[in-house]
Protein backbone atom coordinates (compact mmCIF):
# COMPACT_ATOMS: atom_id res chain seq x y z
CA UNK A 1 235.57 -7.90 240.17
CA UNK A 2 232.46 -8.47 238.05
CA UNK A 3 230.48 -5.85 239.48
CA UNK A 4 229.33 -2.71 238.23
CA UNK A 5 227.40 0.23 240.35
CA UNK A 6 226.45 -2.51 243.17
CA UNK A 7 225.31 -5.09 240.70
CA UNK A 8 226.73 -8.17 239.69
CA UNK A 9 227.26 -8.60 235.92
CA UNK A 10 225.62 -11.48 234.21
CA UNK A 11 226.11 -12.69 230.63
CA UNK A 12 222.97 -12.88 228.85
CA UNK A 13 222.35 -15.99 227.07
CA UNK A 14 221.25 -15.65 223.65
CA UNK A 15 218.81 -18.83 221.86
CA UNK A 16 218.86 -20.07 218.63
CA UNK A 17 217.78 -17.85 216.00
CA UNK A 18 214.66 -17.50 214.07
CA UNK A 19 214.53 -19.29 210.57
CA UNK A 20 211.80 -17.88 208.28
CA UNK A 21 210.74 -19.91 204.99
CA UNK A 22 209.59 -17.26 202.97
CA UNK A 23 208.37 -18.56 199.17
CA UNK A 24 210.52 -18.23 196.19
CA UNK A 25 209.20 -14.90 194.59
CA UNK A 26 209.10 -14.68 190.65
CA UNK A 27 208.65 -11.48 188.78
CA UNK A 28 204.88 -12.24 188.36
CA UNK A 29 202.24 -13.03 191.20
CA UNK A 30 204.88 -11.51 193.92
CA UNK A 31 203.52 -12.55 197.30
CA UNK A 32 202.21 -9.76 199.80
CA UNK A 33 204.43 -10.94 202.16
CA UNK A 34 207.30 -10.61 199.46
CA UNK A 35 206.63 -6.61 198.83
CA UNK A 36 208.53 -4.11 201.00
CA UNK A 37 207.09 -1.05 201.89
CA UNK A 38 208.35 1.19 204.85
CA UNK A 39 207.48 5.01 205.26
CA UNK A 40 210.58 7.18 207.08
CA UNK A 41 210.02 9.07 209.67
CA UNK A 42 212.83 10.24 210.61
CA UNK A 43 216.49 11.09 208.03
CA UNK A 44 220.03 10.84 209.53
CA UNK A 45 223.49 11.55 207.81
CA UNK A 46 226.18 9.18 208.90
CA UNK A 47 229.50 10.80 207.41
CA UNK A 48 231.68 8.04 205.49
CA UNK A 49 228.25 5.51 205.61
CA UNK A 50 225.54 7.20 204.01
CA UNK A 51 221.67 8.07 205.13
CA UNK A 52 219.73 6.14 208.38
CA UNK A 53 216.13 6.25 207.48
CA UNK A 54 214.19 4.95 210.48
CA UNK A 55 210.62 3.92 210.66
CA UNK A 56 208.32 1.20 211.30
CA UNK A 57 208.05 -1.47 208.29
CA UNK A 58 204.68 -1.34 207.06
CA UNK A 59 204.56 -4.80 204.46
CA UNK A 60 207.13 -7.30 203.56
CA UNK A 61 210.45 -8.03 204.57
CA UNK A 62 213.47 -6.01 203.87
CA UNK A 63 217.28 -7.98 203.91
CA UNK A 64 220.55 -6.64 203.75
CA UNK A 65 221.91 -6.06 200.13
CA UNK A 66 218.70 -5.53 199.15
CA UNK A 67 217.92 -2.19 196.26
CA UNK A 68 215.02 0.15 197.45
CA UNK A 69 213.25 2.46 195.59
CA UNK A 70 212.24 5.94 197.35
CA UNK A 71 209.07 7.19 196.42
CA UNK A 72 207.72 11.14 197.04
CA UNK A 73 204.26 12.15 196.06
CA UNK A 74 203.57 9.14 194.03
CA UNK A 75 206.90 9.37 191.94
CA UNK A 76 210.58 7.18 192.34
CA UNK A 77 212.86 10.00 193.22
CA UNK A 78 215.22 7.43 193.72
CA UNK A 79 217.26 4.05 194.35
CA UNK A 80 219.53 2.60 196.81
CA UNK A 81 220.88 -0.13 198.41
CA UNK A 82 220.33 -1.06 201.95
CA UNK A 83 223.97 -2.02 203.55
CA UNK A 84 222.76 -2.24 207.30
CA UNK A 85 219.69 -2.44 209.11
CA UNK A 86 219.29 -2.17 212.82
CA UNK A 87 216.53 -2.65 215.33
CA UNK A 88 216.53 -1.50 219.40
CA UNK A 89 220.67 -0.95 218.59
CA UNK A 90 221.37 -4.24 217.31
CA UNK A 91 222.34 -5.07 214.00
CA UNK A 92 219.92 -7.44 211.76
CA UNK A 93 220.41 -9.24 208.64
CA UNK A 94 216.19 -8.91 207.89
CA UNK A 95 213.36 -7.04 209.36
CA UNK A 96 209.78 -8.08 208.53
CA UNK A 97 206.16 -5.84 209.14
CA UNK A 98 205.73 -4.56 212.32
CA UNK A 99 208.90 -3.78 213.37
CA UNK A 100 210.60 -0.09 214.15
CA UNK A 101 214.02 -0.01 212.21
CA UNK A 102 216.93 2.07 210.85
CA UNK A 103 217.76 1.42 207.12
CA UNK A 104 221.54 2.28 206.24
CA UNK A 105 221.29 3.19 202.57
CA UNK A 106 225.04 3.33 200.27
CA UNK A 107 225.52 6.48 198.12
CA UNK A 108 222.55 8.51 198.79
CA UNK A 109 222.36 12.17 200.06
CA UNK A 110 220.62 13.41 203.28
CA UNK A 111 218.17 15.97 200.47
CA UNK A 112 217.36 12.79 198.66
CA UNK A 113 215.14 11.23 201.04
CA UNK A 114 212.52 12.86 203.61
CA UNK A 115 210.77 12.62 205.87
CA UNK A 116 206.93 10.98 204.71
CA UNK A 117 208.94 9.08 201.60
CA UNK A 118 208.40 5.67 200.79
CA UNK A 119 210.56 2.92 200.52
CA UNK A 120 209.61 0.29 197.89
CA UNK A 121 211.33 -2.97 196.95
CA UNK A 122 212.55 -3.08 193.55
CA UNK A 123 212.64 -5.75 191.99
């Protein structure tokens, strides 16, 4: 036992995780590093989740729990909240810039967000 097409299976070791201090924000003189910003690239329906929007993070850090607005030619079309967020199929807690990501958003349609939106922090 233990093996699987010819090769043995090994358990991956996982390290300690990453701790990021991040400033406390207040409503005035928010930090760059404090202000999400994420353009979607791509829409998904999950039926009995809500909507995947996956793209790459462009500024900020986005946690789980946290509201969103969605932005379309310069307007909010929308909010939501983000109940998920995974990166390279494993669930996160928090993404920061940089990163490629799906964004599981509660109680929003598929037609509500699209392709080239933007997704803002709200704060």
């Amino acid at each position: 036992m233990g093996r699987f097409f010819g090769r043995r299976r090994r358990d991956r070791k996982v390290g300690p995780q990453r701790v990021v201090d991040q400033p406390l924000v207040t409503g005035i003189g928010l930090s760059a590093a404090a202000e999400f910003r994420m353009i979607a690239q791509d829409v998904f329906r999950i039926t009995g989740r809500g909507v995947l929007v996956s793209g790459k993070i462009e500024a900020g850090i986005v946690a789980a729990g946290s509201s969103v607005a969605i932005e379309r030619d310069g307007r909010q079309v929308g909010t939501s909240e983000v109940i998920g967020i995974e990166r390279f199929r494993k669930v996160v807690m928090e993404a920061e810039a940089g990163e490629e990501v799906g964004l599981l958003l509660r109680e929003l349609r598929r037609e509500h967000v699209a392709a080239g939106d933007v997704l803002r922090s709200t704060w």
